[in-house]
Structures are given as structure tokens and as C-alpha cells.
N, C-alpha and C. Protein backbone atom coordinates (compact mmCIF):
# COMPACT_ATOMS: atom_id res chain seq x y z
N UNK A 1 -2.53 -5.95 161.10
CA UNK A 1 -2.66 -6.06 159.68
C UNK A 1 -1.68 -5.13 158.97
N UNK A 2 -0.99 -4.49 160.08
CA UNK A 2 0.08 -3.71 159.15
C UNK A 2 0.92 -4.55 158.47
N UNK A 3 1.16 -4.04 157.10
CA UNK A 3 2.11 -4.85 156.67
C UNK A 3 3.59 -4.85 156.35
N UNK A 4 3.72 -3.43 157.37
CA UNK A 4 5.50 -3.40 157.64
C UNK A 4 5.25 -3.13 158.94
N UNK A 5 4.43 -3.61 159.81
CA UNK A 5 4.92 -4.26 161.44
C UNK A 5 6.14 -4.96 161.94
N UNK A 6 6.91 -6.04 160.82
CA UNK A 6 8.22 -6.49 161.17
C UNK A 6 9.35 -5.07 161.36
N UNK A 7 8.82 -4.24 160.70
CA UNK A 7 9.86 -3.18 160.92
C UNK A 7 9.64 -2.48 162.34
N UNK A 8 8.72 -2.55 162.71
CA UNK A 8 8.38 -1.80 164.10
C UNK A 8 8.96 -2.33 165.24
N UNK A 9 10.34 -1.66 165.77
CA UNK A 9 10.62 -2.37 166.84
C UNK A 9 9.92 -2.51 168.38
N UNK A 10 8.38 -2.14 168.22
CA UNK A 10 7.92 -2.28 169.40
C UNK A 10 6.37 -2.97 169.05
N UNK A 11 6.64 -3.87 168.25
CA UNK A 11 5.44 -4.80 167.94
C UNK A 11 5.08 -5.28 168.69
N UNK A 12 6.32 -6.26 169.53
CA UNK A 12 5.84 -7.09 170.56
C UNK A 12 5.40 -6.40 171.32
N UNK A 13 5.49 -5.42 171.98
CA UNK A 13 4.86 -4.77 173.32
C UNK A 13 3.54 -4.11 172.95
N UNK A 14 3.07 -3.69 171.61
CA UNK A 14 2.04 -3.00 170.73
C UNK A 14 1.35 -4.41 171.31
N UNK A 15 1.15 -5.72 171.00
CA UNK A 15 1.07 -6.93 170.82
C UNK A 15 0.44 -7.30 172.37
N UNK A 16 1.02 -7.05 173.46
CA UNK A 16 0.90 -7.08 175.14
C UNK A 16 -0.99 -6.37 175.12
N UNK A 17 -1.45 -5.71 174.15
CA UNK A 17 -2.71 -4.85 174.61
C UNK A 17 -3.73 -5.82 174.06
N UNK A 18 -5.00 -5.80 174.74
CA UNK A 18 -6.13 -6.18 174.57
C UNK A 18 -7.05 -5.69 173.09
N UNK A 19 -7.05 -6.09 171.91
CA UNK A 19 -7.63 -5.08 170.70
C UNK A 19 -8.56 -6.24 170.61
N UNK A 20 -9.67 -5.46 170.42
CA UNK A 20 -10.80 -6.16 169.37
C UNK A 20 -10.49 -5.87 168.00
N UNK A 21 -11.12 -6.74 167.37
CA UNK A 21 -10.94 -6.52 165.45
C UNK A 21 -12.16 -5.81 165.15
N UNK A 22 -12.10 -4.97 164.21
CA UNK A 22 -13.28 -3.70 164.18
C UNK A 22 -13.15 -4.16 162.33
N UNK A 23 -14.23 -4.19 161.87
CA UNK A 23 -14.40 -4.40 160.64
C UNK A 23 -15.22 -3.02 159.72
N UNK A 24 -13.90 -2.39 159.40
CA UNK A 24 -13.95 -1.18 158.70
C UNK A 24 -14.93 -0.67 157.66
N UNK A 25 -15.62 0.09 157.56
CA UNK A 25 -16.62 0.16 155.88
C UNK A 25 -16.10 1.77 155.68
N UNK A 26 -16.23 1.85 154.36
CA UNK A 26 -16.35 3.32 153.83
C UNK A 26 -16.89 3.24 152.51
N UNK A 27 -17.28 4.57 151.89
CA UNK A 27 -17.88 4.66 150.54
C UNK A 27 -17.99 5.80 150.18
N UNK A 28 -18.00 6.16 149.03
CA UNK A 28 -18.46 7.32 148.84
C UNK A 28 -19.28 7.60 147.62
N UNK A 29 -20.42 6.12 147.49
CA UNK A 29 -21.18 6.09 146.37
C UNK A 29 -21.02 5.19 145.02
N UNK A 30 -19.75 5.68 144.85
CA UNK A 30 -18.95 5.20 143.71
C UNK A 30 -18.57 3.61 144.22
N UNK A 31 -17.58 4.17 144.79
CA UNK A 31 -16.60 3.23 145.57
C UNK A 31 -16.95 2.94 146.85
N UNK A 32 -16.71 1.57 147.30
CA UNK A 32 -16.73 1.04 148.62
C UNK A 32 -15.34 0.84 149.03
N UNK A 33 -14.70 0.61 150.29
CA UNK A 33 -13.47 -0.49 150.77
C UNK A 33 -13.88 -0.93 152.18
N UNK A 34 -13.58 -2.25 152.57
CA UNK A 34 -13.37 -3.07 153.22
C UNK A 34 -11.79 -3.26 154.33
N UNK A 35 -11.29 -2.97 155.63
CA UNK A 35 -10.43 -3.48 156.29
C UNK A 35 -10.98 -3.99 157.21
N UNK A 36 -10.07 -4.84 158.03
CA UNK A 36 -10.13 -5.50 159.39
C UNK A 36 -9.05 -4.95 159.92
N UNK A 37 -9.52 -4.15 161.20
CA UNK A 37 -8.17 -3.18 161.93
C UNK A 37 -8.78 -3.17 163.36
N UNK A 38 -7.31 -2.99 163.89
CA UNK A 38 -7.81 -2.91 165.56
C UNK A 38 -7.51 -1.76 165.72
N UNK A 39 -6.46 -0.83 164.69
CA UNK A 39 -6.05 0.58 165.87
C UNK A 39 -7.49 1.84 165.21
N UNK A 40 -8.36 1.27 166.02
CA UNK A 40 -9.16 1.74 166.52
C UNK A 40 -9.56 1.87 167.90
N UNK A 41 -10.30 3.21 168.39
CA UNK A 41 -10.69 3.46 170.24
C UNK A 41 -11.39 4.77 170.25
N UNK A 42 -12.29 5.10 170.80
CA UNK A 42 -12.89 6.30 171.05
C UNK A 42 -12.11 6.82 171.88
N UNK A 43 -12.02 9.04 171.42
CA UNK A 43 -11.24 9.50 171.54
C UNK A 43 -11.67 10.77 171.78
N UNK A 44 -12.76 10.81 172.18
CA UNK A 44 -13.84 12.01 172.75
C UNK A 44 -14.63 11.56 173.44
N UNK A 45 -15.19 12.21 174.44
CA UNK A 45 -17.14 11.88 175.35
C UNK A 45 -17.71 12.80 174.93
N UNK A 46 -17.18 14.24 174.50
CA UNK A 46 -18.11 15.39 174.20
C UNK A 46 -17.13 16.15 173.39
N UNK A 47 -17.96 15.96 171.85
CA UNK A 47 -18.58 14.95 171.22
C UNK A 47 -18.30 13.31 170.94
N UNK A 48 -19.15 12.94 171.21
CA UNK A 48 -18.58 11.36 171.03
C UNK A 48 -18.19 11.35 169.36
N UNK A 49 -16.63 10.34 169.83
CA UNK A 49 -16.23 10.32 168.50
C UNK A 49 -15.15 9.22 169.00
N UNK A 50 -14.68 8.40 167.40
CA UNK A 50 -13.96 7.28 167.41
C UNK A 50 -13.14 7.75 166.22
N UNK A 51 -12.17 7.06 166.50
CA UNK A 51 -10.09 7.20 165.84
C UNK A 51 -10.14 5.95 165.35
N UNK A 52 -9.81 6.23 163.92
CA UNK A 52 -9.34 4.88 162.93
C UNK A 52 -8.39 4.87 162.08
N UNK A 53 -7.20 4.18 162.09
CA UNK A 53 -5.81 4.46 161.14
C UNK A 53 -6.60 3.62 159.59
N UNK A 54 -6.22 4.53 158.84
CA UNK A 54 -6.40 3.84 157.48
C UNK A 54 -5.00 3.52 157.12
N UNK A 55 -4.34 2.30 156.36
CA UNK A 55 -3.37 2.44 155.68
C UNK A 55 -3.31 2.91 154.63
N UNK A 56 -2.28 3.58 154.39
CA UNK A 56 -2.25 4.63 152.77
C UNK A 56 -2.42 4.02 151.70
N UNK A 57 -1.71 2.61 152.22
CA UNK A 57 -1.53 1.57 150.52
C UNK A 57 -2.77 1.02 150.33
N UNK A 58 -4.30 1.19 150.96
CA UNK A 58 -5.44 1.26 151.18
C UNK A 58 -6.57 1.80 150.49
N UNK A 59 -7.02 1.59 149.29
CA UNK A 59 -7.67 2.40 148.72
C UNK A 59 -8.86 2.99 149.35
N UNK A 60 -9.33 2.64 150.46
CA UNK A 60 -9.95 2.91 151.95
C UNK A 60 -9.45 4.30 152.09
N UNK A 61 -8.22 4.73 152.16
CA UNK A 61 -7.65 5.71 152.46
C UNK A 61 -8.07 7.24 151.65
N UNK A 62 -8.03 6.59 150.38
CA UNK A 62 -8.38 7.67 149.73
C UNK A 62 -10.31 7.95 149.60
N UNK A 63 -11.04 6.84 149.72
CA UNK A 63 -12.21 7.07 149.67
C UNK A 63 -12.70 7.83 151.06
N UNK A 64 -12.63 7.59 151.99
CA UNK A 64 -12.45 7.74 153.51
C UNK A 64 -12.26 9.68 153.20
N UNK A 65 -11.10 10.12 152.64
CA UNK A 65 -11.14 10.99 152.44
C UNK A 65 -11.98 12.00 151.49
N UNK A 66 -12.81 11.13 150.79
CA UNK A 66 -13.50 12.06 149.30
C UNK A 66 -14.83 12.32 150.17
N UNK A 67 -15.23 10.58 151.11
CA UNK A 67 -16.49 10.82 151.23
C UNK A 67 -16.89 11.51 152.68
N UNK A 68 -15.80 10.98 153.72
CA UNK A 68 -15.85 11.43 155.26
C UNK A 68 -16.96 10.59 155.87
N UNK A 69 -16.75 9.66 155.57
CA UNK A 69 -17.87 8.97 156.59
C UNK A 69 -17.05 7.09 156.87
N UNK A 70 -17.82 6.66 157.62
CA UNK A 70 -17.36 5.39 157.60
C UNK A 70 -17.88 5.11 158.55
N UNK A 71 -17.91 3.53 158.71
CA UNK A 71 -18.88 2.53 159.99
C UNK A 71 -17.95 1.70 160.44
N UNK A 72 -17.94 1.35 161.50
CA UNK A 72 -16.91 0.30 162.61
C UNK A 72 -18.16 -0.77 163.33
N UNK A 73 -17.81 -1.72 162.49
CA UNK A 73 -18.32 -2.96 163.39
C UNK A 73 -17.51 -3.79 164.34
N UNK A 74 -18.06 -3.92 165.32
CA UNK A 74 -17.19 -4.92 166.32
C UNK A 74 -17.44 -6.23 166.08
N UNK A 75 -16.39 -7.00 165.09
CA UNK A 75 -16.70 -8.16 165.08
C UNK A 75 -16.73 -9.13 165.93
N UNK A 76 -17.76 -10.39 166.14
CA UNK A 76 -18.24 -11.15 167.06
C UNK A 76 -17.27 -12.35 166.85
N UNK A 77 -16.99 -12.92 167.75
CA UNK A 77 -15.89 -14.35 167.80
C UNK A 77 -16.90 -15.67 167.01
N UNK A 78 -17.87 -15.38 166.76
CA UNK A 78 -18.71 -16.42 165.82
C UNK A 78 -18.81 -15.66 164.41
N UNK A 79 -17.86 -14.76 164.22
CA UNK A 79 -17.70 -14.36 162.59
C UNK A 79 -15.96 -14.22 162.39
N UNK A 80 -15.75 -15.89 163.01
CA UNK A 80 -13.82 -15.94 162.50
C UNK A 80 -14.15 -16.19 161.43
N UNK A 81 -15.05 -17.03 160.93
CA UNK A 81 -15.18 -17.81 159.54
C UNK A 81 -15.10 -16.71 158.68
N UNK A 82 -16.20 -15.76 158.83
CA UNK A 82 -16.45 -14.48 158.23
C UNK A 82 -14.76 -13.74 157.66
N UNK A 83 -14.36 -13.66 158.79
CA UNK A 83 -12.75 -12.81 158.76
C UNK A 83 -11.87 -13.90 157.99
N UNK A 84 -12.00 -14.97 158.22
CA UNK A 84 -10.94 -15.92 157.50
C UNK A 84 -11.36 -16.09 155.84
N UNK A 85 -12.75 -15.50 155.24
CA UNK A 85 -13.39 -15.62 154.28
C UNK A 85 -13.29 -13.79 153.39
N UNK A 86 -12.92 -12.89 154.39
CA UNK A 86 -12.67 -11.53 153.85
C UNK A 86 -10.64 -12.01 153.43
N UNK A 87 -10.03 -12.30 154.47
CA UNK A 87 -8.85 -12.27 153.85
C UNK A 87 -8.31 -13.47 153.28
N UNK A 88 -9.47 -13.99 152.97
CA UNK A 88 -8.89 -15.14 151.30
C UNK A 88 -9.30 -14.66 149.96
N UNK A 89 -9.41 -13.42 150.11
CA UNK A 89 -9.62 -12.49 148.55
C UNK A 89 -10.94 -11.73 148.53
N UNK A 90 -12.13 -12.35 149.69
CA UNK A 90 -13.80 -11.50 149.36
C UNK A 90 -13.52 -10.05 149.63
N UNK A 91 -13.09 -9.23 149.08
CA UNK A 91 -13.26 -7.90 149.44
C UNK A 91 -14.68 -7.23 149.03
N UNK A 92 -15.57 -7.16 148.93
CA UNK A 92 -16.63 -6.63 148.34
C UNK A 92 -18.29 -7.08 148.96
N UNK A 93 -18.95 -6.42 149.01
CA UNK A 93 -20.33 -6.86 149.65
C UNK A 93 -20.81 -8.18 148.43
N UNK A 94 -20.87 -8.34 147.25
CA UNK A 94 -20.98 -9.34 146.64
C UNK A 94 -20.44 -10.59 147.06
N UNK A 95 -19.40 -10.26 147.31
CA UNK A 95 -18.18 -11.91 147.36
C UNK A 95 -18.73 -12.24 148.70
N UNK A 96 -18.91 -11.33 149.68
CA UNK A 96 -19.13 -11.36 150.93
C UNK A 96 -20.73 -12.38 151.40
N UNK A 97 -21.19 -11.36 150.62
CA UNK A 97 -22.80 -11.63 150.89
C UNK A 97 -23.91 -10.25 151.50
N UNK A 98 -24.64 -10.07 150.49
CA UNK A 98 -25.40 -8.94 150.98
C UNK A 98 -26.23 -8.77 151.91
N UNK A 99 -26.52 -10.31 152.62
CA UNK A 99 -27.63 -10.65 153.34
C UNK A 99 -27.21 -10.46 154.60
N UNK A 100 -25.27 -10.24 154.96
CA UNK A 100 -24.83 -9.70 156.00
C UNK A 100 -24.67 -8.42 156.15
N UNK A 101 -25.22 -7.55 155.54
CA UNK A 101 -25.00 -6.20 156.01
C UNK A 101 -26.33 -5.22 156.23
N UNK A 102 -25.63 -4.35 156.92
CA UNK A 102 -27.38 -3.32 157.11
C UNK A 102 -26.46 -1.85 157.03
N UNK A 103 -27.69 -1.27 156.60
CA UNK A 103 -26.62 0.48 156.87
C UNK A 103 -27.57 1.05 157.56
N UNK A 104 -26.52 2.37 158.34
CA UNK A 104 -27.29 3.50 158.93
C UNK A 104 -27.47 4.66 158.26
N UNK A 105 -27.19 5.97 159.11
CA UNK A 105 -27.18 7.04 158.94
C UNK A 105 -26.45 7.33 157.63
N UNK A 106 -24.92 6.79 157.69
CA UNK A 106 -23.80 7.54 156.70
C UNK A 106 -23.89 6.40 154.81
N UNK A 107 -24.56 5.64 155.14
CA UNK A 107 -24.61 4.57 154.02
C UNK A 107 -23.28 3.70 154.01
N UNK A 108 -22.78 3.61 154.73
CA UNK A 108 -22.05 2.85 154.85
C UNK A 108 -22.32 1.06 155.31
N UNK A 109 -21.61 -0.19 154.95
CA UNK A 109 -22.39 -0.59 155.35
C UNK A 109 -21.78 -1.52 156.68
N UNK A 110 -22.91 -1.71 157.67
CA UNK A 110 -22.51 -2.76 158.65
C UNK A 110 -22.64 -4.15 159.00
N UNK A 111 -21.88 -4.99 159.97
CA UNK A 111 -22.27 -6.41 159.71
C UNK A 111 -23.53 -6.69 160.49
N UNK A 112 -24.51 -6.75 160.26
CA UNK A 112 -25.58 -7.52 160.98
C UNK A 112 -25.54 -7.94 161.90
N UNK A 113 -24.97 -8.73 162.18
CA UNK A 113 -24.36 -10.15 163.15
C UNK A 113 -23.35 -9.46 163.97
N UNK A 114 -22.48 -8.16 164.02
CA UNK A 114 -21.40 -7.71 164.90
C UNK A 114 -21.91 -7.68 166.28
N UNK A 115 -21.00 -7.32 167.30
CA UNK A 115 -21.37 -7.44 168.80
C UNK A 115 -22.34 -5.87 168.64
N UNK A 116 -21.79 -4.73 168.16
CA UNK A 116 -22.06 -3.57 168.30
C UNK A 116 -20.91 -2.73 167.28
N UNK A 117 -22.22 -1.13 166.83
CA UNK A 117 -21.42 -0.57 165.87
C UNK A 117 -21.18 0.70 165.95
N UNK A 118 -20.56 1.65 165.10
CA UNK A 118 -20.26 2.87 165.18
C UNK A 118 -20.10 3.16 163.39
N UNK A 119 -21.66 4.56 163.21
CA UNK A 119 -21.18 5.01 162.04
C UNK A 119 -20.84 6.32 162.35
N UNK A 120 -20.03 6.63 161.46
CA UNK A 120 -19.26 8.10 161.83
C UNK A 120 -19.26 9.17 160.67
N UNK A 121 -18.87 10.05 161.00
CA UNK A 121 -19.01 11.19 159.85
C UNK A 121 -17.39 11.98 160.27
N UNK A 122 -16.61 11.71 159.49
CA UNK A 122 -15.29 12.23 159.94
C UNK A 122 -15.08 13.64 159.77
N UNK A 123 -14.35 13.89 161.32
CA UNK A 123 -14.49 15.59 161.69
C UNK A 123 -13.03 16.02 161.51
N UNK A 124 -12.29 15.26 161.30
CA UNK A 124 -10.37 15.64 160.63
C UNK A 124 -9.82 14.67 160.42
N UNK A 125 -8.87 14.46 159.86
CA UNK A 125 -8.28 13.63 158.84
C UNK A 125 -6.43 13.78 159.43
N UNK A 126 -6.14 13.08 159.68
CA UNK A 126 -4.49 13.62 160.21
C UNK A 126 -3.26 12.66 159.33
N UNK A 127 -2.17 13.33 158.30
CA UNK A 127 -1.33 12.28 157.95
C UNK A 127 -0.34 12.02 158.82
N UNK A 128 0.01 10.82 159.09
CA UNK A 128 -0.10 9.84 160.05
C UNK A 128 1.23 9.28 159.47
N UNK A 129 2.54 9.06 158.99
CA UNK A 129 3.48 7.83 158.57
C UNK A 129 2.53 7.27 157.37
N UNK A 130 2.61 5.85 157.83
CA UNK A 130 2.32 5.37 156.81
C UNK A 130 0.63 5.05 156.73
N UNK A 131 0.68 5.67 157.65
CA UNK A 131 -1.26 5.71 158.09
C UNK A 131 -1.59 7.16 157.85
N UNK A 132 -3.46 6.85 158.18
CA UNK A 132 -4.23 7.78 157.73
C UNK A 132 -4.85 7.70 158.72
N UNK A 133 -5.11 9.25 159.67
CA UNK A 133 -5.94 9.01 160.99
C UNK A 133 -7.43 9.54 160.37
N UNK A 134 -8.44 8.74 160.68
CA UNK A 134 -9.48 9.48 160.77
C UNK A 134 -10.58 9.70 161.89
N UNK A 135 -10.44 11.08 162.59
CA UNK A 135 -11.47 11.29 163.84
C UNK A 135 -12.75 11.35 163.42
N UNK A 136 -14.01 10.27 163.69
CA UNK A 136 -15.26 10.74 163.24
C UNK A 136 -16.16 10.90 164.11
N UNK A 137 -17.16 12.14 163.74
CA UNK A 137 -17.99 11.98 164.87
C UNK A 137 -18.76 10.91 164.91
N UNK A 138 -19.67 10.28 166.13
CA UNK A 138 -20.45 9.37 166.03
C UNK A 138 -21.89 9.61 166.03
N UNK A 139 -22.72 9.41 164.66
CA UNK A 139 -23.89 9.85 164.21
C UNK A 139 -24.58 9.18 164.42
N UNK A 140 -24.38 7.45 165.19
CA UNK A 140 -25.30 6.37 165.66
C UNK A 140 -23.84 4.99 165.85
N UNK A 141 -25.00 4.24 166.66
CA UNK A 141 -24.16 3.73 167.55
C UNK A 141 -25.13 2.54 168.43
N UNK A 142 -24.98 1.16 167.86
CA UNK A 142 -26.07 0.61 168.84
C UNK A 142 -25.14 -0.67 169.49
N UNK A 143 -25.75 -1.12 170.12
CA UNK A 143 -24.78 -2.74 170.49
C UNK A 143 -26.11 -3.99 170.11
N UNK A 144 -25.46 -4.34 168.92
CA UNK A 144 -26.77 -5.37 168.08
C UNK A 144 -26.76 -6.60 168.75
N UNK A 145 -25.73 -7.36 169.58
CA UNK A 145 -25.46 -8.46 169.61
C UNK A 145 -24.91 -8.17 171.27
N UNK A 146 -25.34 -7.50 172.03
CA UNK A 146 -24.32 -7.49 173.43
C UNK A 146 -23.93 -8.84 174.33
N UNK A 147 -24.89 -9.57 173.96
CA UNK A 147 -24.70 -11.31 174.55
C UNK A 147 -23.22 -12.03 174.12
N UNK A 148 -23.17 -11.34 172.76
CA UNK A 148 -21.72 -12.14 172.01
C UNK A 148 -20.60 -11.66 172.68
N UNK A 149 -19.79 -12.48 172.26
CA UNK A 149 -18.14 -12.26 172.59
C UNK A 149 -17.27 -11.69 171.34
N UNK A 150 -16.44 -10.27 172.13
CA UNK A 150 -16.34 -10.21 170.66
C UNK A 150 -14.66 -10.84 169.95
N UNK A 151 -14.32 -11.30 168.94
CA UNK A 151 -13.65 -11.25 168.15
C UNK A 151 -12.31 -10.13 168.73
N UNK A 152 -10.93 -10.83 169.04
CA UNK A 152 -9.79 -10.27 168.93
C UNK A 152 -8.46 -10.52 168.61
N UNK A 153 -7.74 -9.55 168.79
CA UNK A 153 -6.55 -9.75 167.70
C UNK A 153 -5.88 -11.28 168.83
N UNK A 154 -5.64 -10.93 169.90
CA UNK A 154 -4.76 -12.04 170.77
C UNK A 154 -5.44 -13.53 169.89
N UNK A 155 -6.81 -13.87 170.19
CA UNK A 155 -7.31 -15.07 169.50
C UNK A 155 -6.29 -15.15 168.38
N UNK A 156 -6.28 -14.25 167.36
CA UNK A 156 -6.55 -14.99 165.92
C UNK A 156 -4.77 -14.91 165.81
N UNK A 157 -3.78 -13.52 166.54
CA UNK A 157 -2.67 -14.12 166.38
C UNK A 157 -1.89 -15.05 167.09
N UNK A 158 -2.39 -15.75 168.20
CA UNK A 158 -1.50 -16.37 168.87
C UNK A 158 -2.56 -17.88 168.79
N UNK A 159 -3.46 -18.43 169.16
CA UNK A 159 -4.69 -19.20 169.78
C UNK A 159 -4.82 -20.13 168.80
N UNK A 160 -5.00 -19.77 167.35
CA UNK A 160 -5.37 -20.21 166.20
C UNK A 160 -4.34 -20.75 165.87
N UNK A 161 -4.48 -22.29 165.16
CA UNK A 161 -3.00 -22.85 164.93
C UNK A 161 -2.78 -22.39 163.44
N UNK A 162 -1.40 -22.62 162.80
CA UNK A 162 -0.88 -22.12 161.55
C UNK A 162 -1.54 -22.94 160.51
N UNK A 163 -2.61 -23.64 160.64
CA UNK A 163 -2.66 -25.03 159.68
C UNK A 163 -4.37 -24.28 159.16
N UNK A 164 -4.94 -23.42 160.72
CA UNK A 164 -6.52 -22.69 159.83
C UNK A 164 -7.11 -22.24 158.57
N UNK A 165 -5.75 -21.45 157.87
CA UNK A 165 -6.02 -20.83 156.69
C UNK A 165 -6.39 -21.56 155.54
N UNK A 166 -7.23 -21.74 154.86
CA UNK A 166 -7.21 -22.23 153.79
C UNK A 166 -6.55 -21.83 152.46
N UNK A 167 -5.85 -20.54 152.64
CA UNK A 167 -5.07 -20.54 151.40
C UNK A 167 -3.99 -18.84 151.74
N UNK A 168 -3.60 -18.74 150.82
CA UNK A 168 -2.67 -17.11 151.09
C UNK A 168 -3.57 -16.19 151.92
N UNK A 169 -2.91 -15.01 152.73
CA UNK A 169 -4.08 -14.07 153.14
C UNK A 169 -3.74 -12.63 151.89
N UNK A 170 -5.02 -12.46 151.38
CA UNK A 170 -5.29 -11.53 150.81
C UNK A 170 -5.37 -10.24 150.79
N UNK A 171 -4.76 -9.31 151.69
CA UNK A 171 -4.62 -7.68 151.41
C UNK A 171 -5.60 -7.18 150.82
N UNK A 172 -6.45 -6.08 151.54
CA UNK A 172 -7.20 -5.45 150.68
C UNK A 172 -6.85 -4.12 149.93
N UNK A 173 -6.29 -4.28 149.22
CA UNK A 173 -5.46 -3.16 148.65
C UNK A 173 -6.53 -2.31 147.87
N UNK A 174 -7.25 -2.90 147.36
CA UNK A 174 -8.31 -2.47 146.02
C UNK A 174 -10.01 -2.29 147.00
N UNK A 175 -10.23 -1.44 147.05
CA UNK A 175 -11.52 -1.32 147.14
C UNK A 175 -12.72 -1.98 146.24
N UNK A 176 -14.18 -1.46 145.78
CA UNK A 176 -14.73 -2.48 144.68
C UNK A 176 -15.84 -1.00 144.11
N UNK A 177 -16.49 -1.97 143.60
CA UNK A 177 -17.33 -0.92 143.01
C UNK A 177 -18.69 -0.90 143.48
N UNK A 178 -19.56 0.20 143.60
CA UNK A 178 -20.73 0.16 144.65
C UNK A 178 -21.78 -0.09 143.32
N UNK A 179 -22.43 -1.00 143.00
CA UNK A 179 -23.49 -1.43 142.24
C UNK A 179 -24.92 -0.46 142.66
């Protein structure tokens, strides 16, 4: 989902790895944001904790930082519709649907329906290029759906023909407002 990856001369080989799509939440009350990102991976056993690049041009980025918390859902390969319906413009639990999400510990919120999740409470913050690292600890952590398959990047960039989309893909540049 980067969107100066054409500049990266080692996309294609970035591209060679196995990523699941992790469906990003943050908030900090005010504000919510929404991504779909793979460079995510746990990056501790003691303390357990998980690594997530925010992009800067991300208003994710800056909330991520006010509030320090955030949730990683592993999206399930029976929520492409879901993903093909976030990047045709739904950025927001409204557009989305409220009846898909649940929160934990950090209030953040998660997808219901994911294979399994991770909410976190971020323990450093690293600037990164054009990314934003955030290490969080993990404050809960269940696998809701372990039967499913989950959702990954190889599927949706190579598998899926060019004709799926129903319209432009949408950037979540703008976060929304937490009602």
C-alpha cells in the first residue's frame, strides 16, 4: 500500500515474502484512522510485542502518536469484499458498519470476523523515511476465527484479476471523527 513503492528498487524481491494483510485501528478519542498494511510482525517474546509502519502521509500517523495505542486484525480471506469496500472510499466505522467491530483493552476498534487480533499499547515510536515505526506492547491478543484462512497480500496482488475493482482505490489519507 505504499504509495511510492515504484520508487523502491527492491519491490519485487520485498514482493517474493509471504504477508498477511493486518487491518490497522487507532484512536485517540477524538479521532479514529483506518489502514490495510502488511509491514507488520512481532518483534519481541519477552515482552510480547508487535511492529507496525504507519505512513506519514497517514493521518494514522499522527493519531498513533497522541494516543499510543492501536489494534491489528488479521484479516480473513472471506473479508476481500470487506477490503475491496474500505479502499473504495469507506474509511470510517460508519461507512464501514458498526456491527463489524468489537474493542478491547486499548478502545480501539477490531474486526469481529478477523482470523485473530492484537491490541497494543505502543512502547516507542521510531522515524522511519517515509514511515512511522510503532513498537507496541501486546495488552490482549486472541485468535477469534482460527478455522479461517487468512487474507494476503500475494492473493490480492497477483490472483485477483484487474477487472475486480469496482471503481478508483481510495487512500486513506484522512482519518474520521469518533462519534
Amino acid at each position: 500500500m505504499d504509495s511510492r513503492q515504484d520508487l523502491d528498487p527492491y519491490s519485487s524481491i520485498y514482493d517474493l515474502r509471504s504477508r498477511g494483510v493486518f487491518f490497522v485501528s487507532t484512536t485517540d478519542g477524538k479521532r479514529g484512522h483506518f489502514h490495510f498494511g502488511c509491514w507488520t510482525t512481532q518483534c519481541s517474546h519477552e515482552p510480547p510485542r508487535m511492529l507496525t509502519c504507519f505512513p506519514k502521509e497517514f493521518e494514522g500517523a499522527d493519531v498513533v502518536k497522541e494516543s499510543g495505542v492501536r489494534a491489528l486484525s488479521l484479516a480473513a480471506f472471506d473479508q476481500e469484499e470487506f477490503h475491496d469496500q474500505f479502499f473504495s472510499g469507506d474509511h470510517s466505522i460508519q461507512a464501514l458498519g458498526e456491527d463489524k467491530f468489537m474493542y478491547a483493552e486499548t478502545g480501539c476498534p477490531i474486526l469481529k470476523d478477523a482470523v485473530a487480533y492484537f491490541d497494543c499499547k505502543v512502547s516507542s515510536i521510531i522515524d522511519n523515511g517515509d514511515f512511522l515505526i510503532a513498537i507496541g506492547d501486546i495488552v490482549k491478543g486472541e485468535a477469534l476465527h482460527s478455522d479461517k484462512i487468512n487474507l494476503n497480500v500475494e492473493y490480492i496482488a497477483k490472483e485477483r484479476t484487474q477487472y475486480y475493482r469496482k471503481g478508483p482505490v481510495t487512500l486513506p489519507f484522512k482519518g474520521f471523527d469518533i462519534s
